[in-house]
PDB file of N, CA and C in Angstrom:
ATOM      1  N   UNK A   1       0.840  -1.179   0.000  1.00  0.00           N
ATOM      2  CA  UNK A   1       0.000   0.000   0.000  1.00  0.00           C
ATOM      3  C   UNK A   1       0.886   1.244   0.000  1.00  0.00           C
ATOM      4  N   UNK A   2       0.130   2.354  -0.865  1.00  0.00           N
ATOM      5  CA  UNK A   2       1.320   3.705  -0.840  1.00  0.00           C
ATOM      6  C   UNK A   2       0.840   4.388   0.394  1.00  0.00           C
ATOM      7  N   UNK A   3       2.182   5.091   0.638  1.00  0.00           N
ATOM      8  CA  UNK A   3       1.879   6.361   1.773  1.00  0.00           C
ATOM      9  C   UNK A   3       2.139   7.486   1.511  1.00  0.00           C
ATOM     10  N   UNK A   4       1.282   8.245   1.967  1.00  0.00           N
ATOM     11  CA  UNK A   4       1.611  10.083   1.791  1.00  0.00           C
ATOM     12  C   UNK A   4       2.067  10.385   2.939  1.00  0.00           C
ATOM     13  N   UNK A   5       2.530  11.584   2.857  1.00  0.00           N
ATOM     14  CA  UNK A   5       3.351  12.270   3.536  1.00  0.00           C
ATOM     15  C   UNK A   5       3.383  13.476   3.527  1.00  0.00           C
ATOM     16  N   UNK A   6       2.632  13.879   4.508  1.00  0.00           N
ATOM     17  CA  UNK A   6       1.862  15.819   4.408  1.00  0.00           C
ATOM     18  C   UNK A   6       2.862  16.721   5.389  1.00  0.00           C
ATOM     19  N   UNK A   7       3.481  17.601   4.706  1.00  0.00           N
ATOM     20  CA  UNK A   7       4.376  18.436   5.783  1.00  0.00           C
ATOM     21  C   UNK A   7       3.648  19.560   5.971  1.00  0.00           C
ATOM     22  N   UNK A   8       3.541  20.207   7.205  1.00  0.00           N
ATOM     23  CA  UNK A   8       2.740  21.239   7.488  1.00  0.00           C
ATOM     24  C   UNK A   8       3.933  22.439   7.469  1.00  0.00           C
ATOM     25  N   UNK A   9       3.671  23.674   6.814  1.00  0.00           N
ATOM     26  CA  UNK A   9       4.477  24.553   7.406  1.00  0.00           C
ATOM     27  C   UNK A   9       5.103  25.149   8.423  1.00  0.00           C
ATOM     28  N   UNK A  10       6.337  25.120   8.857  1.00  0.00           N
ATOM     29  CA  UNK A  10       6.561  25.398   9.819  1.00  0.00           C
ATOM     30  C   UNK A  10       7.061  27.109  10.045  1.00  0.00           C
ATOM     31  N   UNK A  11       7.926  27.316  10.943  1.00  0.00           N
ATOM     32  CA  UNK A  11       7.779  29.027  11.273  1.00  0.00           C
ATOM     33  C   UNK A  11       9.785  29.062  10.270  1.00  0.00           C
ATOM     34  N   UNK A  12      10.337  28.261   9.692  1.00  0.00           N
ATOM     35  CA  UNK A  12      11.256  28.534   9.225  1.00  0.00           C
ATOM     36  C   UNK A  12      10.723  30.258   7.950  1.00  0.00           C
ATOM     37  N   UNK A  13      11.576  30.911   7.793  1.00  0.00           N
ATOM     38  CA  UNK A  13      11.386  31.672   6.510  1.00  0.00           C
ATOM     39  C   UNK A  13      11.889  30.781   5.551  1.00  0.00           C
ATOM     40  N   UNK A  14      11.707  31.793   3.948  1.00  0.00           N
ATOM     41  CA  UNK A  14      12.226  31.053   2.456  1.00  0.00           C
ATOM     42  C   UNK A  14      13.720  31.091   2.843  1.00  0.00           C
ATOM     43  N   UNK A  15      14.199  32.054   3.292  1.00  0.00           N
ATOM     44  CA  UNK A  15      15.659  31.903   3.485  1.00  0.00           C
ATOM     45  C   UNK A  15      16.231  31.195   3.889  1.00  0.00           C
ATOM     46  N   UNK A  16      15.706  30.569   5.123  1.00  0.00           N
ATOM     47  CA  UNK A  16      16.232  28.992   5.721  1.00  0.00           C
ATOM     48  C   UNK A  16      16.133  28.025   5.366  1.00  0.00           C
ATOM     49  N   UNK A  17      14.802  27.712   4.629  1.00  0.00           N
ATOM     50  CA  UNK A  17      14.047  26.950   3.754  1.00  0.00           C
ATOM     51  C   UNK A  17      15.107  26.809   2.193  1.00  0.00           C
ATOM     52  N   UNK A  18      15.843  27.482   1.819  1.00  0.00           N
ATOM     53  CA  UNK A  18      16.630  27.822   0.543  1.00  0.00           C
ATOM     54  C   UNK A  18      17.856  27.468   1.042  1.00  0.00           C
ATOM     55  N   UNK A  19      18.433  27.872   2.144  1.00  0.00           N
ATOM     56  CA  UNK A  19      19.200  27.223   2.415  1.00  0.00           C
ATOM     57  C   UNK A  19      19.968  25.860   2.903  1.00  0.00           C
ATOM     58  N   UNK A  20      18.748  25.199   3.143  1.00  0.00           N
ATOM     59  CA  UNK A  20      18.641  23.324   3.267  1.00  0.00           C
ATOM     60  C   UNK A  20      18.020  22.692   2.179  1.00  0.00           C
ATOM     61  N   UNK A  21      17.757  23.875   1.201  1.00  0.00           N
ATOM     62  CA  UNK A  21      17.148  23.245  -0.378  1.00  0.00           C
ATOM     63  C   UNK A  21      18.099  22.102  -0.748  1.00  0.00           C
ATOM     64  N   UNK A  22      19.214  22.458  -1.382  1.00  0.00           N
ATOM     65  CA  UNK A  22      20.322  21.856  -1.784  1.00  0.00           C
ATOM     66  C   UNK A  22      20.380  20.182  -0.519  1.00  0.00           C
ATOM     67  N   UNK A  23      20.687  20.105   0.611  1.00  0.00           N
ATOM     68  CA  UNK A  23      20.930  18.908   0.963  1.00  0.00           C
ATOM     69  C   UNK A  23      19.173  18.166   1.130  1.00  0.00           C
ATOM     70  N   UNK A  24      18.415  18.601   1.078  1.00  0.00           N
ATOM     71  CA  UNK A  24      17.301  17.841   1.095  1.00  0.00           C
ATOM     72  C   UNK A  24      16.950  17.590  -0.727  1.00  0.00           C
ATOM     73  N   UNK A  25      17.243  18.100  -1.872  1.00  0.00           N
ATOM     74  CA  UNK A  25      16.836  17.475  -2.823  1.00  0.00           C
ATOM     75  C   UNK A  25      17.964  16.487  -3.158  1.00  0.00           C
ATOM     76  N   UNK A  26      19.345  16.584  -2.391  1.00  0.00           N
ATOM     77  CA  UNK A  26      19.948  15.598  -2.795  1.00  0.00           C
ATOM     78  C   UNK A  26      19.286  14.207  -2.169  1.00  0.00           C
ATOM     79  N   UNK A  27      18.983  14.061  -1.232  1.00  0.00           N
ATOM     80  CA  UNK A  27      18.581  13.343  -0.498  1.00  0.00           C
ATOM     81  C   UNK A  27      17.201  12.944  -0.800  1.00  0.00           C
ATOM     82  N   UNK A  28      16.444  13.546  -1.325  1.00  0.00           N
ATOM     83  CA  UNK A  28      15.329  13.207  -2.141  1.00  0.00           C
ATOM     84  C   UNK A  28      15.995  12.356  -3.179  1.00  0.00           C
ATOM     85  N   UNK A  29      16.611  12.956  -3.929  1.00  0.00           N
ATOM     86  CA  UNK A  29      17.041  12.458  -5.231  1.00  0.00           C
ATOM     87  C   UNK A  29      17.340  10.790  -5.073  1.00  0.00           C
ATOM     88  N   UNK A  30      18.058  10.608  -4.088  1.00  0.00           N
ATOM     89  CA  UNK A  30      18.123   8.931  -3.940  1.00  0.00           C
ATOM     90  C   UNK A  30      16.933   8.554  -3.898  1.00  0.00           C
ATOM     91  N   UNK A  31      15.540   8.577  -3.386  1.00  0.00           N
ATOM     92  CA  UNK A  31      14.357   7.890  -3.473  1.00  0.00           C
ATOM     93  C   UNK A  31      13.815   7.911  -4.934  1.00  0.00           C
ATOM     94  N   UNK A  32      14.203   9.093  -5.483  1.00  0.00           N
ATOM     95  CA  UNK A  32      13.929   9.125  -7.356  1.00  0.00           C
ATOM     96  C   UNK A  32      14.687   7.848  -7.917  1.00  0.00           C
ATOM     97  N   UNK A  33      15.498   8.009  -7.593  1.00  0.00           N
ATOM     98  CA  UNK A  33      16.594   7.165  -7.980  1.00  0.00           C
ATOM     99  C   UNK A  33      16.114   5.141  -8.338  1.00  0.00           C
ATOM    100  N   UNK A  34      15.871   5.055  -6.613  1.00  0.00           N
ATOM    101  CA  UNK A  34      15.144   3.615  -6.380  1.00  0.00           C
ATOM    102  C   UNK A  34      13.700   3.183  -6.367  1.00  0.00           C
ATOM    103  N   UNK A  35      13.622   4.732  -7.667  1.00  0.00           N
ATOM    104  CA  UNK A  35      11.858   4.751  -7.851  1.00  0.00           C
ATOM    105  C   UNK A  35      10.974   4.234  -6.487  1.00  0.00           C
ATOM    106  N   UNK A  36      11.231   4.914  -5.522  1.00  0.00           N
ATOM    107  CA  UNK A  36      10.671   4.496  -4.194  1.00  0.00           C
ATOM    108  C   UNK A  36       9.406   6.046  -3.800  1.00  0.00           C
ATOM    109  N   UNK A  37       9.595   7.051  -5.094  1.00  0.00           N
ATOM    110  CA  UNK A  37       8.817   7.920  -4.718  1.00  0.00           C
ATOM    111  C   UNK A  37       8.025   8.446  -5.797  1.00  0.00           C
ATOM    112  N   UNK A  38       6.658   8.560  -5.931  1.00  0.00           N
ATOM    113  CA  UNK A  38       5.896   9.295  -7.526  1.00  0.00           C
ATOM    114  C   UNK A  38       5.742  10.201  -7.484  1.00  0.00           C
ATOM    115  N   UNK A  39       5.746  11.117  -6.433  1.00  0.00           N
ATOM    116  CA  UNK A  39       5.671  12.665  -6.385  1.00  0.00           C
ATOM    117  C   UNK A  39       5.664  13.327  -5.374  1.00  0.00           C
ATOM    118  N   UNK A  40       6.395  14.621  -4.973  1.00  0.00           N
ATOM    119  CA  UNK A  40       6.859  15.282  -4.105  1.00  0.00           C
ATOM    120  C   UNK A  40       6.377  16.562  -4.531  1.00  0.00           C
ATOM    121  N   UNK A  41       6.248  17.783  -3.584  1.00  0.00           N
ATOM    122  CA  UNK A  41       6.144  18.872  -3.926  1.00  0.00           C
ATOM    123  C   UNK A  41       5.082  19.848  -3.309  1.00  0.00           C
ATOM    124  N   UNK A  42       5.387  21.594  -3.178  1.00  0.00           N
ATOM    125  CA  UNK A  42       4.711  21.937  -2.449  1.00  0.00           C
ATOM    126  C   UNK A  42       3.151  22.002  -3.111  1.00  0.00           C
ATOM    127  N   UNK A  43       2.413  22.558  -2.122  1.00  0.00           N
ATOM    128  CA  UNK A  43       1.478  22.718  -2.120  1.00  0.00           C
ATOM    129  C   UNK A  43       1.012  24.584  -2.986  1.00  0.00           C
ATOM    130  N   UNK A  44       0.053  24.568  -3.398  1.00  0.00           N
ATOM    131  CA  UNK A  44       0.004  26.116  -4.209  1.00  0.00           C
ATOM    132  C   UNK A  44       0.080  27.017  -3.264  1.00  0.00           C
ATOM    133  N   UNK A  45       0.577  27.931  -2.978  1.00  0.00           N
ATOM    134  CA  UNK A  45       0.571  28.819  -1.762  1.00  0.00           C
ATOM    135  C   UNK A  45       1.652  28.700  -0.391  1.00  0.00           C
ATOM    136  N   UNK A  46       2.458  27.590  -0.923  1.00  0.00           N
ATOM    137  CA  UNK A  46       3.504  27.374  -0.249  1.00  0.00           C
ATOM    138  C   UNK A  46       2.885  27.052   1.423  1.00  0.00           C
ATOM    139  N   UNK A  47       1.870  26.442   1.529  1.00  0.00           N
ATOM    140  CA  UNK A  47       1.349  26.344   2.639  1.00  0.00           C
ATOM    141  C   UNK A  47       1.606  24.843   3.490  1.00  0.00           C
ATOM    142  N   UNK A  48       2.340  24.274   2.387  1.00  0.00           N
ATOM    143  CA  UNK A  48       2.675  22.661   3.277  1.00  0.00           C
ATOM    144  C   UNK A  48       3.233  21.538   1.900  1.00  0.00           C
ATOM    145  N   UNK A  49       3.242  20.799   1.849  1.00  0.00           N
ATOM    146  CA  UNK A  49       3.833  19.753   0.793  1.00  0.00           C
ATOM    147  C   UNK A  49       3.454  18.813   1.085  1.00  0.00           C
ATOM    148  N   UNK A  50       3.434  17.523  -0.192  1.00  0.00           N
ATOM    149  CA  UNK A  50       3.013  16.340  -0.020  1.00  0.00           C
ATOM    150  C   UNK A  50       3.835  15.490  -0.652  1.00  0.00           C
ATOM    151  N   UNK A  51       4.396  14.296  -0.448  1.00  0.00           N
ATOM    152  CA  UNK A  51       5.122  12.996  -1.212  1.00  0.00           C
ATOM    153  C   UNK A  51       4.021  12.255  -1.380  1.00  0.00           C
ATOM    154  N   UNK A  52       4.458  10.946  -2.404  1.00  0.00           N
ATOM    155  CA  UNK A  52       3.556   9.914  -2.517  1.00  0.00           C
ATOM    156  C   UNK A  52       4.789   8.714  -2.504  1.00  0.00           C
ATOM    157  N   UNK A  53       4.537   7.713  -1.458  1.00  0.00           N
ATOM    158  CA  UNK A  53       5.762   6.873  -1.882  1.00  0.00           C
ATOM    159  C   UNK A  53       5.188   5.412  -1.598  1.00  0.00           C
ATOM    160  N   UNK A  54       5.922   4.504  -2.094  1.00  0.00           N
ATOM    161  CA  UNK A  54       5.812   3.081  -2.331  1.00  0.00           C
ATOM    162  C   UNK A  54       5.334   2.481  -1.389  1.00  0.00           C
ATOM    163  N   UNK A  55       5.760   2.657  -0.149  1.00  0.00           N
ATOM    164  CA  UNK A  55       5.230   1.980   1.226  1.00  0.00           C
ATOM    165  C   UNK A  55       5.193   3.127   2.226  1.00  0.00           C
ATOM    166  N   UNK A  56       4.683   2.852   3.080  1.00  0.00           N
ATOM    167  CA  UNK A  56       4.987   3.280   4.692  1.00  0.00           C
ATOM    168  C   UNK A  56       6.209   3.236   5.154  1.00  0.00           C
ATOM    169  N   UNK A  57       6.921   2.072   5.160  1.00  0.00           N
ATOM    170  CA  UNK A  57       8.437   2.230   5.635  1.00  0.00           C
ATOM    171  C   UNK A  57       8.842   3.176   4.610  1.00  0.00           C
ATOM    172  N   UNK A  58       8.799   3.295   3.765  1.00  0.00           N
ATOM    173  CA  UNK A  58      10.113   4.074   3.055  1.00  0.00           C
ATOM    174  C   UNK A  58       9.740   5.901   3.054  1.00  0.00           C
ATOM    175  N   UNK A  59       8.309   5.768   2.993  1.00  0.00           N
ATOM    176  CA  UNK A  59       7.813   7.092   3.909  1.00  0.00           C
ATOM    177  C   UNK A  59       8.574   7.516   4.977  1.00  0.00           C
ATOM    178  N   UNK A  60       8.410   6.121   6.219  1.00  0.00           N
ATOM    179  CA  UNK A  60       8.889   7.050   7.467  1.00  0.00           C
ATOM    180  C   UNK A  60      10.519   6.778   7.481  1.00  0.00           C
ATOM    181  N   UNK A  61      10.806   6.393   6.513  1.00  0.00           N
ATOM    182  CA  UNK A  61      12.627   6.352   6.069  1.00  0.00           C
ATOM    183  C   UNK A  61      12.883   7.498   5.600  1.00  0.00           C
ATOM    184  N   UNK A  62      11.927   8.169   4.536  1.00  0.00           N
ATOM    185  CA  UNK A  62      12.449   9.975   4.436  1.00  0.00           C
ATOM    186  C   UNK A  62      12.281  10.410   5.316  1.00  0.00           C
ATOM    187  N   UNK A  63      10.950  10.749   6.116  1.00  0.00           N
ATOM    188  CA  UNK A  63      10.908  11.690   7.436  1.00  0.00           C
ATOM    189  C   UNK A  63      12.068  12.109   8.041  1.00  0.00           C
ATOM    190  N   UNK A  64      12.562  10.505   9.183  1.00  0.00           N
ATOM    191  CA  UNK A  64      12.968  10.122   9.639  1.00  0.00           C
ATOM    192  C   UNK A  64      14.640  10.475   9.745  1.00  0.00           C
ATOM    193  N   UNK A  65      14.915  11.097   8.021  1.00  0.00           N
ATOM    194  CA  UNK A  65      16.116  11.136   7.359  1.00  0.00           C
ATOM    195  C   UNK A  65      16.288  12.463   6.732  1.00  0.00           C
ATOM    196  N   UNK A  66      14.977  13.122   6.586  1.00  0.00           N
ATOM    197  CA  UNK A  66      14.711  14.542   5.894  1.00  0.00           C
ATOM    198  C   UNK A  66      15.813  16.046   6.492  1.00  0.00           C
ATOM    199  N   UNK A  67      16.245  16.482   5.895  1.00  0.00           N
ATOM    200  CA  UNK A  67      17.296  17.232   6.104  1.00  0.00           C
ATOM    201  C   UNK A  67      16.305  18.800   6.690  1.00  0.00           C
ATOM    202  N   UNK A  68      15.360  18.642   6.289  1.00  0.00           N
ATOM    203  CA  UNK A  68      14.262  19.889   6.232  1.00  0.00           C
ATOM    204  C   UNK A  68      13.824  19.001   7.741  1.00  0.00           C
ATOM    205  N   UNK A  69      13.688  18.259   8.319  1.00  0.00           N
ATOM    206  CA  UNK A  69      13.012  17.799   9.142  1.00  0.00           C
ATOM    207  C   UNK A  69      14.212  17.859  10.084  1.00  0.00           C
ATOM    208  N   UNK A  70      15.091  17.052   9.900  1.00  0.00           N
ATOM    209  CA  UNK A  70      16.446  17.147  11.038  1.00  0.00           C
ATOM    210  C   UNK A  70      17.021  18.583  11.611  1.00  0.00           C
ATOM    211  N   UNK A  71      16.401  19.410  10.816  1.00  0.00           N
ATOM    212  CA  UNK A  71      16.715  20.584  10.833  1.00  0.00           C
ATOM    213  C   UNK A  71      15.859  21.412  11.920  1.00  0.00           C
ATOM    214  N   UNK A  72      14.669  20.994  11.536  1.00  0.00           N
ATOM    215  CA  UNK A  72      13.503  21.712  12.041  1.00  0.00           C
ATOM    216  C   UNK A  72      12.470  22.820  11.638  1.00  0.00           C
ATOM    217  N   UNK A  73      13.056  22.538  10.162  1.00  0.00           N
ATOM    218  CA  UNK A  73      12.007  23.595   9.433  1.00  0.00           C
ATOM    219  C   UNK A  73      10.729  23.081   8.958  1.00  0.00           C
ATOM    220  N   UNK A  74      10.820  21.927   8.826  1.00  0.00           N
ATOM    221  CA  UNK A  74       9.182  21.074   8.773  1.00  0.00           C
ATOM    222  C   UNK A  74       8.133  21.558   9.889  1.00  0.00           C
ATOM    223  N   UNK A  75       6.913  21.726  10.099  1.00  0.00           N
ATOM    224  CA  UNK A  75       6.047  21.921  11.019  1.00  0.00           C
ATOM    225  C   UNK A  75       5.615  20.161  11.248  1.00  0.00           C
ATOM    226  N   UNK A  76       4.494  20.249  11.400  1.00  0.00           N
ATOM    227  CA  UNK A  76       3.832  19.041  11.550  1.00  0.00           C
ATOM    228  C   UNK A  76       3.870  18.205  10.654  1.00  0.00           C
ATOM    229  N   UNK A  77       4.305  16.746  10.724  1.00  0.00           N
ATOM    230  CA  UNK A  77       4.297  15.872   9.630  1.00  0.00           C
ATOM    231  C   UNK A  77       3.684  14.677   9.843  1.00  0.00           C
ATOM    232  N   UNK A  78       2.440  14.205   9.108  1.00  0.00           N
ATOM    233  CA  UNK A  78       1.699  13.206   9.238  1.00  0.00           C
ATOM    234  C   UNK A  78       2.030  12.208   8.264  1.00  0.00           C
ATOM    235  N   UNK A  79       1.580  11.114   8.271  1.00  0.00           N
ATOM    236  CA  UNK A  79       1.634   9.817   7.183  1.00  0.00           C
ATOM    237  C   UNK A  79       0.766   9.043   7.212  1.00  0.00           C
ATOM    238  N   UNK A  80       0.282   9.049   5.941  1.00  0.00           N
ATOM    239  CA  UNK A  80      -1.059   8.188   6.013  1.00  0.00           C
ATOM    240  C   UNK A  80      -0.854   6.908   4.736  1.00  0.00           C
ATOM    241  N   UNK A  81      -1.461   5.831   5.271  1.00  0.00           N
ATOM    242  CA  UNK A  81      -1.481   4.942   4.414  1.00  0.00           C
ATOM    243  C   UNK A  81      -2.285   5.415   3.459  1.00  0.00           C
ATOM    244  N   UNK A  82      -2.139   4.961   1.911  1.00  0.00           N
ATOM    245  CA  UNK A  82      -3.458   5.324   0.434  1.00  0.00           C
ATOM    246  C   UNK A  82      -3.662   4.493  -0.097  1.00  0.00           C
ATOM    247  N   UNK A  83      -4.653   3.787  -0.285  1.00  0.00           N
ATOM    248  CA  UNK A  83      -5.269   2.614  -1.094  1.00  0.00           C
ATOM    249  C   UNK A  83      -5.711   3.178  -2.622  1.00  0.00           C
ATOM    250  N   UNK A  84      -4.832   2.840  -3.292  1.00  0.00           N
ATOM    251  CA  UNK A  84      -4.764   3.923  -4.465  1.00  0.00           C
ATOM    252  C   UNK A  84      -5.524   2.573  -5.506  1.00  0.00           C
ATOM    253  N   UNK A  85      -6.781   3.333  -5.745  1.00  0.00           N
ATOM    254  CA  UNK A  85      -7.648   2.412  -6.647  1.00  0.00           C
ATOM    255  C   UNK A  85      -7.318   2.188  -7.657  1.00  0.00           C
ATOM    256  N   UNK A  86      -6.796   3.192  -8.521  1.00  0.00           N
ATOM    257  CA  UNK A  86      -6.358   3.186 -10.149  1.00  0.00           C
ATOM    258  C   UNK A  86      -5.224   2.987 -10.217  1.00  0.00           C
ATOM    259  N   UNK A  87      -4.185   2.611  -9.794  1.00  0.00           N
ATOM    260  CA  UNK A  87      -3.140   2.013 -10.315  1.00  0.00           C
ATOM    261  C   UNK A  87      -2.511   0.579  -9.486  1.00  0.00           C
TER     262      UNK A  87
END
């Protein structure tokens, strides 16, 4: 089953946020990599972001590992299992 992965905004500015750009898309980039992820990205209004990834573990393997999260510029981050009908 896939899991999402909803980041809530946190009180970081773009400036801090820009400045952990660079080690968190590298670090994304490996889950591109082991096709372990179908889509990432913020939300319109820059109000929070969402992933879509292969399982639950490998969900809470980014969290867990997120450079934006280790950091502390993530706000609230939930994960939900998705029973994705169409594919």
């Amino acid at each position: 089953m896939k899991a999402v992965v909803f980041y809530e905004r946190g009180s970081a500015t773009m400036e801090q946020v820009m400045a952990v750009y660079p080690r968190h898309k590298a670090f994304l980039d490996t889950f591109v990599e082991k096709g372990q992820i179908y889509g990432i990205g913020p939300f319109a209004g820059r109000d929070g972001s969402m992933g879509i990834f292969k399982s639950r573990d490998i969900a809470e393997d980014f969290v867990r590992n997120d450079p934006f999260v280790l950091e502390g510029l993530a706000g609230k981050v939930t994960i939900k299992e998705w029973d994705d009908a169409l594919l």
